[in-house]
Every structure is written in C-alpha cells, then in structure tokens.
N, C-alpha and C. Protein backbone atom coordinates (compact mmCIF):
# COMPACT_ATOMS: atom_id res chain seq x y z
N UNK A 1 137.98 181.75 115.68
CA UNK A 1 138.04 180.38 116.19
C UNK A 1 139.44 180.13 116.75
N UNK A 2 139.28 179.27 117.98
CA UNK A 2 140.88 179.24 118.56
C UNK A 2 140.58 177.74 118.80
N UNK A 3 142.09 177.33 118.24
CA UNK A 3 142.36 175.82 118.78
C UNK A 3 142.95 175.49 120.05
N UNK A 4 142.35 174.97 120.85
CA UNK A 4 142.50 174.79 122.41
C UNK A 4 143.71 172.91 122.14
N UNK A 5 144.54 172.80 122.78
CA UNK A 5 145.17 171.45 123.57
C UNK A 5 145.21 171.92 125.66
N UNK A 6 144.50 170.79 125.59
CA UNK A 6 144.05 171.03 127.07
C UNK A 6 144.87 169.56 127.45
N UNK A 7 145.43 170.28 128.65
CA UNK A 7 147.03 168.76 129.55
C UNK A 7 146.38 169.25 131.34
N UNK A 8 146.44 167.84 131.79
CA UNK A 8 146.66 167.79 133.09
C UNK A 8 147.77 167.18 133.84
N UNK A 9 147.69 167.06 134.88
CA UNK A 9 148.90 166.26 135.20
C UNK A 9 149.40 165.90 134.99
N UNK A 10 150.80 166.54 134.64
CA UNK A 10 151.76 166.34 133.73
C UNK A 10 153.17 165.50 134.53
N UNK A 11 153.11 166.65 136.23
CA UNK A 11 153.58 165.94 137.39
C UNK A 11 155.24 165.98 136.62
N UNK A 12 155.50 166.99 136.68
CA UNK A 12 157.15 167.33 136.14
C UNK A 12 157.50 166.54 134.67
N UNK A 13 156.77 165.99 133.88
CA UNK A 13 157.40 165.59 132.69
C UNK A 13 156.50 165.62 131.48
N UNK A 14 157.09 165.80 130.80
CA UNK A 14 156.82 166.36 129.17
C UNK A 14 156.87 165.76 128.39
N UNK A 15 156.13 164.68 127.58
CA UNK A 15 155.73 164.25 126.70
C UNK A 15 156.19 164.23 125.73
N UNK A 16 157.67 163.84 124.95
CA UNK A 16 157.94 164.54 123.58
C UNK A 16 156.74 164.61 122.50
N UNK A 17 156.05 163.31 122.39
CA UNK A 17 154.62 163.21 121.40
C UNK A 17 153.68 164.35 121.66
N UNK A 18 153.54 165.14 122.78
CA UNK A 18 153.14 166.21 122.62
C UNK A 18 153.36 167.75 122.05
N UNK A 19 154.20 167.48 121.66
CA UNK A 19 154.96 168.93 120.93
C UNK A 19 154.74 169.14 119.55
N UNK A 20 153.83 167.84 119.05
CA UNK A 20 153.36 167.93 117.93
C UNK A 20 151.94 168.91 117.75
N UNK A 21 151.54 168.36 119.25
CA UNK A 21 150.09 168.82 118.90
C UNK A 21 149.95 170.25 119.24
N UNK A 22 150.93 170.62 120.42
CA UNK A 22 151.19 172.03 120.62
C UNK A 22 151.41 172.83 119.43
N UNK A 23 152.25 172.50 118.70
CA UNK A 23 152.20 173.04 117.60
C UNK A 23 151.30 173.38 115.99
N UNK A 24 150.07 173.06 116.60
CA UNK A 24 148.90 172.54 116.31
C UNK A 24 147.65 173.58 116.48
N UNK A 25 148.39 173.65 117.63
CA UNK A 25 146.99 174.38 118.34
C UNK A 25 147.61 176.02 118.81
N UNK A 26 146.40 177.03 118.96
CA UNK A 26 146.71 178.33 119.24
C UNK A 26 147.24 178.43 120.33
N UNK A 27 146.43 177.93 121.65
CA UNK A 27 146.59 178.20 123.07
C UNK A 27 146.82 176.62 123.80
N UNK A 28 147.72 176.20 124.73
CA UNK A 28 147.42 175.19 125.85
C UNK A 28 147.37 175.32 126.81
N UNK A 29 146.02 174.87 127.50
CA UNK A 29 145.41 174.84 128.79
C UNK A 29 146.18 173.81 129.77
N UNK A 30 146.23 174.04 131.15
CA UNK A 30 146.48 172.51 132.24
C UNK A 30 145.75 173.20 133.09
N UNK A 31 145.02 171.80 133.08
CA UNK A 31 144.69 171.57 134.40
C UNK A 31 144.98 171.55 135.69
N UNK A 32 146.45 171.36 136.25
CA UNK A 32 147.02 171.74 137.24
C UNK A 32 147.47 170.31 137.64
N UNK A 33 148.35 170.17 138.40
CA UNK A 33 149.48 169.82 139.18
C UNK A 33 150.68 169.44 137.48
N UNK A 34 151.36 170.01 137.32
CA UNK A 34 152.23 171.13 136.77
C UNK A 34 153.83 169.82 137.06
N UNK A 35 154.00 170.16 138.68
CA UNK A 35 155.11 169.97 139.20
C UNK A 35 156.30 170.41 139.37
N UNK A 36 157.35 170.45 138.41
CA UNK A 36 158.28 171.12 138.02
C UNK A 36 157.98 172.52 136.89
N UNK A 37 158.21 173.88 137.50
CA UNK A 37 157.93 175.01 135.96
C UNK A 37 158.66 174.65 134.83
N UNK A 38 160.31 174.29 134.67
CA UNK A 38 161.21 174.20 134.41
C UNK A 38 160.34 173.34 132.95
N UNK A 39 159.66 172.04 133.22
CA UNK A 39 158.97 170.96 132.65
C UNK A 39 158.26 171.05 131.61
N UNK A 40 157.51 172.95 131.90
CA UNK A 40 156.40 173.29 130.82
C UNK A 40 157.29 174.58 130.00
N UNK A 41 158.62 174.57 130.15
CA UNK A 41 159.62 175.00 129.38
C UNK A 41 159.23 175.44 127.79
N UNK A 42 159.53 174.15 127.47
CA UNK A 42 159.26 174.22 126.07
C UNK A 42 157.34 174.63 125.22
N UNK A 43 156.68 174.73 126.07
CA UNK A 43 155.79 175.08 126.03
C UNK A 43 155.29 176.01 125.73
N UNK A 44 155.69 176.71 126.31
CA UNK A 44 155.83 177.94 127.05
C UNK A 44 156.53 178.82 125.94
N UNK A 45 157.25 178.52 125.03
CA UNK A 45 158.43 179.04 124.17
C UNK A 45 157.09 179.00 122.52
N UNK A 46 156.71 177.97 123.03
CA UNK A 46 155.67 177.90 121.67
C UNK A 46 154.38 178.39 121.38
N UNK A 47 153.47 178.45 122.43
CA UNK A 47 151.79 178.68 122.56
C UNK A 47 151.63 179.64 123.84
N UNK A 48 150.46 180.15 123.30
CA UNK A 48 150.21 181.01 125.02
C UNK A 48 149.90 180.06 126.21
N UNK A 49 150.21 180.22 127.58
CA UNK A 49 149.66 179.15 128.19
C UNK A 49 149.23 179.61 129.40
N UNK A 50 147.86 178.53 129.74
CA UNK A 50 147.09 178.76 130.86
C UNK A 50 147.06 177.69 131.45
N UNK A 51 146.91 178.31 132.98
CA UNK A 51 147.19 177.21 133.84
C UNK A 51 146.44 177.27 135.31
N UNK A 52 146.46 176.34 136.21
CA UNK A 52 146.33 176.57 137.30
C UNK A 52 146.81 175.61 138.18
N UNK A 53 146.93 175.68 139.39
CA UNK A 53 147.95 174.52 140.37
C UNK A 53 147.16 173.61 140.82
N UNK A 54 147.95 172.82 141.07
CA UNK A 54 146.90 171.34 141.52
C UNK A 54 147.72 171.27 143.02
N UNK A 55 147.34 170.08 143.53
CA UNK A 55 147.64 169.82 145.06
C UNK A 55 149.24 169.66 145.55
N UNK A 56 149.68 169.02 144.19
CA UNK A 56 151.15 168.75 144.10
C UNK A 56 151.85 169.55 143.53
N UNK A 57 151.79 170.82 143.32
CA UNK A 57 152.42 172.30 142.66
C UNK A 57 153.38 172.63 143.89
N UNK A 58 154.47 173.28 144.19
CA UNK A 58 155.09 173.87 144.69
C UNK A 58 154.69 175.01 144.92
N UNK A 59 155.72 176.09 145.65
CA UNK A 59 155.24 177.63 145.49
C UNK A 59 155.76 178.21 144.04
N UNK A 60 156.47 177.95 144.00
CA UNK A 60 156.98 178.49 142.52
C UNK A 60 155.89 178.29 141.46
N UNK A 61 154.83 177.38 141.34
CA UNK A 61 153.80 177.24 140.60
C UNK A 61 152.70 178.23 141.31
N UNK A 62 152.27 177.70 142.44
CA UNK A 62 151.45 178.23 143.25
C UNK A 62 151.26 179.88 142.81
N UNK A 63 152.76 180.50 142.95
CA UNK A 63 152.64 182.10 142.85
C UNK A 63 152.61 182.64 141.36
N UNK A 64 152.84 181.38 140.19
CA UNK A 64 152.62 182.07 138.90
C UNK A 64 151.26 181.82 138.57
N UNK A 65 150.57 180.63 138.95
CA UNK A 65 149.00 179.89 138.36
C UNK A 65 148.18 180.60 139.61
N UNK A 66 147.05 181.02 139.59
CA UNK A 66 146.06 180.87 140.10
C UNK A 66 145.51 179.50 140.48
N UNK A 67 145.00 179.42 141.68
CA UNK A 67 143.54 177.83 142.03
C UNK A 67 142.47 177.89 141.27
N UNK A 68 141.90 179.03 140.87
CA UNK A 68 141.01 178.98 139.93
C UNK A 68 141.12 180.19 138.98
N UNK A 69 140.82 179.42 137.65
CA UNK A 69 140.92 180.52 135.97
C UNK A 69 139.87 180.90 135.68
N UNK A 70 139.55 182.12 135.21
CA UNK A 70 138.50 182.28 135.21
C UNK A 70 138.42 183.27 133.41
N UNK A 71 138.17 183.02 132.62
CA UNK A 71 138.21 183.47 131.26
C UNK A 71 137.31 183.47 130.52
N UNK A 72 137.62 184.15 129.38
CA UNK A 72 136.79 184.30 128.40
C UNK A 72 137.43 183.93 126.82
N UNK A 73 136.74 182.88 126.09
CA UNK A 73 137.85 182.40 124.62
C UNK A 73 136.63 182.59 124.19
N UNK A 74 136.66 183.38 122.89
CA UNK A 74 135.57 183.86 122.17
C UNK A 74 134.75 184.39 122.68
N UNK A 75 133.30 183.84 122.88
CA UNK A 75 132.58 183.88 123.68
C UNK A 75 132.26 183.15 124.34
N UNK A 76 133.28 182.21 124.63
CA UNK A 76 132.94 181.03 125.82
C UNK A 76 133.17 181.59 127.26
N UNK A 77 132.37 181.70 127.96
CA UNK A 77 133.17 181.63 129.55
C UNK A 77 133.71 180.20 130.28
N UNK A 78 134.98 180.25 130.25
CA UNK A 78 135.31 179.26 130.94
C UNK A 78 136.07 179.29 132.04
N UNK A 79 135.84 177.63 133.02
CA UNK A 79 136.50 177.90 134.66
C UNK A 79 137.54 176.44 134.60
N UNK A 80 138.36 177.09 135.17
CA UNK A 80 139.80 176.09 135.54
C UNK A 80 139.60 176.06 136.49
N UNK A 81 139.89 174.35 137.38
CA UNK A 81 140.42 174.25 138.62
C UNK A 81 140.86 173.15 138.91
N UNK A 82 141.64 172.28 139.61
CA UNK A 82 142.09 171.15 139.62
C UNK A 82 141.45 170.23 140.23
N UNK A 83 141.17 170.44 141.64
CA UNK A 83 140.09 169.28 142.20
C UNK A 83 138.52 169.79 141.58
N UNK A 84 138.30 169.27 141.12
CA UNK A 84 136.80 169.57 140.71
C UNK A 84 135.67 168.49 140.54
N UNK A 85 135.70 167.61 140.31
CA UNK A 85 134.93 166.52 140.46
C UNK A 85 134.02 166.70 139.49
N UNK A 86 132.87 166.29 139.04
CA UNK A 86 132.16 165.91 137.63
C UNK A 86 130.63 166.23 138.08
N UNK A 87 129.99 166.48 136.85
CA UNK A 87 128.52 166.60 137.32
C UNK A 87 127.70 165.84 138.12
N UNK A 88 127.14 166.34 139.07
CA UNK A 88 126.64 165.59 140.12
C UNK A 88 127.14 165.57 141.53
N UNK A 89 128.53 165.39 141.46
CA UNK A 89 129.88 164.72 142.50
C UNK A 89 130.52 166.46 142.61
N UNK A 90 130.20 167.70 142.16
CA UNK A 90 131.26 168.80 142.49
C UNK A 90 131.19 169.26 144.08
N UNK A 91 132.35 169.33 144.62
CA UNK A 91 132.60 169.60 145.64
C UNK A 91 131.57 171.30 145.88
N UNK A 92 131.27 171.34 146.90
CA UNK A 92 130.64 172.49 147.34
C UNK A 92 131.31 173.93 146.87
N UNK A 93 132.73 173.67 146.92
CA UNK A 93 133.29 175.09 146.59
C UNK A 93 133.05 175.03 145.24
N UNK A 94 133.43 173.98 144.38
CA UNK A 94 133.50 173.97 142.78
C UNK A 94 131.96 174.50 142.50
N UNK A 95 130.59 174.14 142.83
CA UNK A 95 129.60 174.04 142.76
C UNK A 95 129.46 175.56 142.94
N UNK A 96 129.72 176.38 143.93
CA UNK A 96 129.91 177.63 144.14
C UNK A 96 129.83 179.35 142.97
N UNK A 97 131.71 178.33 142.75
CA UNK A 97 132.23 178.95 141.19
C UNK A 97 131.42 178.54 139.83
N UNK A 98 130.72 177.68 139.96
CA UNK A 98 130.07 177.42 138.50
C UNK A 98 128.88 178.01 138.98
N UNK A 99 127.73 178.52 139.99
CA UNK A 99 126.93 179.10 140.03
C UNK A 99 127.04 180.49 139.92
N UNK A 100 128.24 181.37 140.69
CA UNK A 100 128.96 182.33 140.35
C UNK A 100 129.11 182.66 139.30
N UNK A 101 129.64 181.83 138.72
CA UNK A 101 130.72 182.57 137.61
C UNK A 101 129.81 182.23 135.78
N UNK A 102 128.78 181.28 136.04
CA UNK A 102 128.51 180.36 134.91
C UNK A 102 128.66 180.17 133.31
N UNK A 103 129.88 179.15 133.73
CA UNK A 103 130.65 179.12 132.95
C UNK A 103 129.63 178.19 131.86
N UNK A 104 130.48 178.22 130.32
CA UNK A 104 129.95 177.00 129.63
C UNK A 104 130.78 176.24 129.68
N UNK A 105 132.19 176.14 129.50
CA UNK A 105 133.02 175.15 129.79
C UNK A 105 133.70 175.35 131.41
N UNK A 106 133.54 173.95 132.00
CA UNK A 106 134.45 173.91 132.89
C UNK A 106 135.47 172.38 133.01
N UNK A 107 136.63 172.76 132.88
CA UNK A 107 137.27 172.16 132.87
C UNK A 107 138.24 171.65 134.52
N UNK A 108 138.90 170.78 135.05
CA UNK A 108 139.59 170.48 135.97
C UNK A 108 140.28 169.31 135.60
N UNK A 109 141.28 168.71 136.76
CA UNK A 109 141.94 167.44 136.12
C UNK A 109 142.05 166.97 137.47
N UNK A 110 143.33 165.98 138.38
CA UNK A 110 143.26 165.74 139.41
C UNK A 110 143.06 164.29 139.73
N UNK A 111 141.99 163.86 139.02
CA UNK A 111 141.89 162.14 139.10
C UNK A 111 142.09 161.36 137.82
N UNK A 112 143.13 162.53 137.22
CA UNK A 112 143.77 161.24 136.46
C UNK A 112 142.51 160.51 135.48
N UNK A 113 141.61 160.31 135.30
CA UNK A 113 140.54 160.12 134.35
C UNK A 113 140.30 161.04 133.73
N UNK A 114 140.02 160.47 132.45
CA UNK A 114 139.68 161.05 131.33
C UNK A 114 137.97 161.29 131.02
N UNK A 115 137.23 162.21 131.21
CA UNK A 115 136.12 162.70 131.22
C UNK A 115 135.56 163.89 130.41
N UNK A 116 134.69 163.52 129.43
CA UNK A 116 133.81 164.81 128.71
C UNK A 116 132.09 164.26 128.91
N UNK A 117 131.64 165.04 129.39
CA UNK A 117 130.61 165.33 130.39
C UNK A 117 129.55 166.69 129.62
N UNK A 118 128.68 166.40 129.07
CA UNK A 118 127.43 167.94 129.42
C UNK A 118 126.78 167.31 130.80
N UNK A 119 127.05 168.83 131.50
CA UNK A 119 126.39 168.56 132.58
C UNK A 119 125.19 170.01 132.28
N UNK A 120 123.55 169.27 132.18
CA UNK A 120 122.28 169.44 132.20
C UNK A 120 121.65 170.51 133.24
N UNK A 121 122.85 170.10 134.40
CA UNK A 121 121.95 171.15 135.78
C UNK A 121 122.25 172.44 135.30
N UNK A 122 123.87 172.63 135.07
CA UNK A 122 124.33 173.32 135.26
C UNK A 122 124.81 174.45 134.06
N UNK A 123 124.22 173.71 132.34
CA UNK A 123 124.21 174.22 131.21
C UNK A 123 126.09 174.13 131.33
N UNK A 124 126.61 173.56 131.03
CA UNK A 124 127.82 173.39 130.66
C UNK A 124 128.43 172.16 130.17
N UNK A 125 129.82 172.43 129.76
CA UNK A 125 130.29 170.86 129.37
C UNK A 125 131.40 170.78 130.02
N UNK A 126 131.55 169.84 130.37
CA UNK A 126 132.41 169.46 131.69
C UNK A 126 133.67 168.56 131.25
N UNK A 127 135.13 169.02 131.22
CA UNK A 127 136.32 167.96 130.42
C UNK A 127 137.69 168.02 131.52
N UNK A 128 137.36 167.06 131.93
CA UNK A 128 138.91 166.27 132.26
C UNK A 128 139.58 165.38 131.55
N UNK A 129 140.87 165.91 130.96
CA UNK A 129 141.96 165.57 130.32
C UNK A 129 142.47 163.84 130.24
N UNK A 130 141.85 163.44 131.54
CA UNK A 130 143.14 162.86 132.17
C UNK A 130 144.81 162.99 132.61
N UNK A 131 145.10 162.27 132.40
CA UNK A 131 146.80 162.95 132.70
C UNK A 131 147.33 162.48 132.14
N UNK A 132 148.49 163.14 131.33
CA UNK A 132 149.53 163.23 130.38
C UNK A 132 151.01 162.88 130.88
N UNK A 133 151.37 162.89 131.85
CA UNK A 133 152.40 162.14 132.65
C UNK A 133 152.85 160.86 132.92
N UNK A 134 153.58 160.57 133.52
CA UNK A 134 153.91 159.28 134.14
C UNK A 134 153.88 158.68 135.38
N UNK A 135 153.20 159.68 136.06
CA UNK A 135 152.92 159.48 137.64
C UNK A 135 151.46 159.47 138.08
N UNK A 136 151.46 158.51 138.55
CA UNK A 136 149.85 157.95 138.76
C UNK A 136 149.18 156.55 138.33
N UNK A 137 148.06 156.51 138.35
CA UNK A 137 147.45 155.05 138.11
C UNK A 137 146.87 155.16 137.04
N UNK A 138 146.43 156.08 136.03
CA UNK A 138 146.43 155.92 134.83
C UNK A 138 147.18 154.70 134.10
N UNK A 139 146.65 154.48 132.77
CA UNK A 139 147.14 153.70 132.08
C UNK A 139 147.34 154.07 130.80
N UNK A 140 147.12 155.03 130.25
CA UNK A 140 147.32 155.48 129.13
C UNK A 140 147.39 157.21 129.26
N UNK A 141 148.31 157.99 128.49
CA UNK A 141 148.21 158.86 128.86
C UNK A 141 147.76 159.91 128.11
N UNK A 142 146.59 160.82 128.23
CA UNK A 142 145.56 161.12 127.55
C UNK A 142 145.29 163.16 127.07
N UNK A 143 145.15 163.43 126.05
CA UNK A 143 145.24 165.09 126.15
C UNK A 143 143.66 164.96 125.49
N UNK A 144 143.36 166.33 125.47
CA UNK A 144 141.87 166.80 124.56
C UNK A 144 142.38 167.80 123.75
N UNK A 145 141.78 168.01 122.45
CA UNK A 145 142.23 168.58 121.54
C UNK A 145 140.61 169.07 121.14
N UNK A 146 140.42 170.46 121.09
CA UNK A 146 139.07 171.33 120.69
C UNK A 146 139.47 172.45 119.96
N UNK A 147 137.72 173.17 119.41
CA UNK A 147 137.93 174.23 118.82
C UNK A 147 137.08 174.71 119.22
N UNK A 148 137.25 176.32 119.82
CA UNK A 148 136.10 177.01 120.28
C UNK A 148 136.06 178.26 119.20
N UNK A 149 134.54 178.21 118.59
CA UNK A 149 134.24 179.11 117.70
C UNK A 149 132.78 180.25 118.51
N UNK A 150 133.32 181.14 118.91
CA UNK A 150 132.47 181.97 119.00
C UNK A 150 131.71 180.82 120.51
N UNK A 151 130.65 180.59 120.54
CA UNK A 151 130.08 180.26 122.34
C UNK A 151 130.01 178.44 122.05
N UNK A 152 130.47 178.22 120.94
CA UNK A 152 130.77 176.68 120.52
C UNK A 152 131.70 175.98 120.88
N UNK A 153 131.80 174.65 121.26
CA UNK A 153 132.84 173.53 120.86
C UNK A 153 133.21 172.79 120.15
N UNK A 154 133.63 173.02 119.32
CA UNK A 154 133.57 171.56 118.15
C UNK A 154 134.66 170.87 118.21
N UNK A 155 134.84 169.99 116.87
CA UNK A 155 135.93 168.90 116.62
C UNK A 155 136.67 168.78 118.04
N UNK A 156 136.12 168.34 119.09
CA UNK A 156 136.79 167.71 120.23
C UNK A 156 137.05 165.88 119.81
N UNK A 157 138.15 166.06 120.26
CA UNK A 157 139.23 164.90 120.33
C UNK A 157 139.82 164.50 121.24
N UNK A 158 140.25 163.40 121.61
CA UNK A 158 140.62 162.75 122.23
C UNK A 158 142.03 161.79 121.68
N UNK A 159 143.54 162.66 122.14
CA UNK A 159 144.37 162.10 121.55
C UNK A 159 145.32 161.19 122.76
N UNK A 160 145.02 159.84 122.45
CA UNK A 160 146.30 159.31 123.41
C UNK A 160 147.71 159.10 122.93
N UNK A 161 148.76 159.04 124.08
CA UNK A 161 150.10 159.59 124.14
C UNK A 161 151.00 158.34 124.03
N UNK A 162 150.33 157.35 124.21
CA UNK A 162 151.42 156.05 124.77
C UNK A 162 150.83 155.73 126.47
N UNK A 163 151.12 154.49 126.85
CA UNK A 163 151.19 153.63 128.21
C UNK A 163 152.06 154.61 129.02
N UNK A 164 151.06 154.90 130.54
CA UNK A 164 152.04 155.65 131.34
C UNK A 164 153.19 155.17 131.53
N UNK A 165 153.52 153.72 131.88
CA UNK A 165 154.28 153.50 132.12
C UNK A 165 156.00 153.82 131.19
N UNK A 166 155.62 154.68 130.14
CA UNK A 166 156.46 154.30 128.67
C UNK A 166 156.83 155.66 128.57
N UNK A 167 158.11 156.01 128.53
CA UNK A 167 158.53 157.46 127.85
C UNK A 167 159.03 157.68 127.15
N UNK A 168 158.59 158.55 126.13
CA UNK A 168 158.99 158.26 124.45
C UNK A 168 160.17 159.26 124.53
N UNK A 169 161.10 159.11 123.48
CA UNK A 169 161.64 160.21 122.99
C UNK A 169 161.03 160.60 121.37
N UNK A 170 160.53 159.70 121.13
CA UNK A 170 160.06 160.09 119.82
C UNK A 170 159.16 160.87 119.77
N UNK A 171 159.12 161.56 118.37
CA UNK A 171 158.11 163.05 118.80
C UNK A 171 157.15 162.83 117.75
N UNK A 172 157.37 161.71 117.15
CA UNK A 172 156.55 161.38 115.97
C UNK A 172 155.14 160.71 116.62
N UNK A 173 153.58 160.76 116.01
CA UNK A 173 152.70 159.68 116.53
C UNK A 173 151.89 159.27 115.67
C-alpha cells in the first residue's frame, strides 16, 4: 500500500502547511503547472516525486516533467496530465490517452477546481486537486490525500490549506 499526496498548481509557491502532509505520505504527485523548479525544492528532498507540466511551466520544467505520466502504483494504472477536463467534457486528445492507455485513475489539474469524479464510461476515477497556490481564482487552497492498495483507492481526503489569498508561514494545521 502506498500513500499518495496529490498538488496542482502550485504556480511557483509552496505551502509551508504542506510539508506536514508530505511527510505523511510515501510519494507526491502534481498535476502540473509547477512554475518555478527551485519551489518544489523542498519536496523533492523528502518524497519521491511525480509530475507533469501544465501550460504555465517553463522549459526548465517542460524538459524534466513529461505532458503526460503514464504509471503503474501497485496495481493501479494511472494517467497524469494537466489540461484534462472531467468525465463527459475530456478534450479529444485526453479521451484518446484514457482509451489507449486505460487507466483506473486519471488524474489532471489546470482549472483550479477541486474534483473527484467515477467516471462510468470510462471505468475510472477521475481527481483534480484543485490548486494549492496563490495564483488564480480559487478560494481556498486544496490537496487530495489517498491510499492505493493493490488496484484500490481508499481513505481519500480532501485536505484544505488556508484562503488563497493568505500565506502561511506556519507549518502547523
């Protein structure tokens, strides 16, 4: 069993209240647009990490993340990508990779909403993060916290961070 913390748009800044949960969990996922590498620093020093670029990544992201992840955690197959849109609404290419590849989890981030989704067509469960940053129209800023056991998901959570507008130094929550 591996404990997943899954972050999206983080958009160059780092959360101190998140370093709790990193430390928490085995592996952290993003969703992509990243911004600054420098940002997922401390991260990076603590948990394995996976990633992929979003629209607002640089090259310096661009050439370490892949546009789309494509993995295996336990026996889950799962797909990363940043624009991805939700069951029903997936863009033609996204729609593509999940017929391709068929995943059980697919995850993306990008609009900043916070979304957990089984999507029925497509036998999967579908999770956007929201975004964990301070840039954007969000209003609260939002991570997912799971456990994948073998082709399962369980104890998924939903931990919020504080008001985007608000940057903590405190690391306590």
């Amino acid at each position: 069993m591996k404990k997943i913390l899954l972050i999206s748009d983080t958009h160059s800044y780092l959360e101190p209240k998140l370093l709790k949960y990193v430390e928490q969990a085995d592996e952290v996922w993003h969703g992509g647009d990243i911004g600054a590498m420098s940002s997922m620093d401390p991260l990076l020093k603590l948990k394995p990490f996976k990633a992929v670029y979003g629209n607002i990544d640089g090259q310096d992201v661009r050439s370490t993340y892949p546009e789309n992840l494509f993995f295996t955690c336990e026996d889950l197959k799962v797909l990363i990508t940043h624009i991805g849109g939700y069951p029903g609404k997936y863009p033609a290419r996204v729609q593509n990779l999940i017929t391709e590849h068929k995943p059980g989890l697919f995850i993306c981030g990008h609009s900043h909403i916070l979304k957990v989704m089984f999507d029925s067509r497509n036998n999967l469960l579908h999770i956007n993060p929201g975004a964990c940053g301070v840039h954007g129209f969000h209003k609260v800023k939002t991570v997912v916290r799971f456990e994948v056991d073998k082709k399962e998901i369980k104890n998924l959570a939903v931990i919020e961070l504080g008001n985007r507008a608000s940057s903590s130094q405190d690391t306590s929550v």
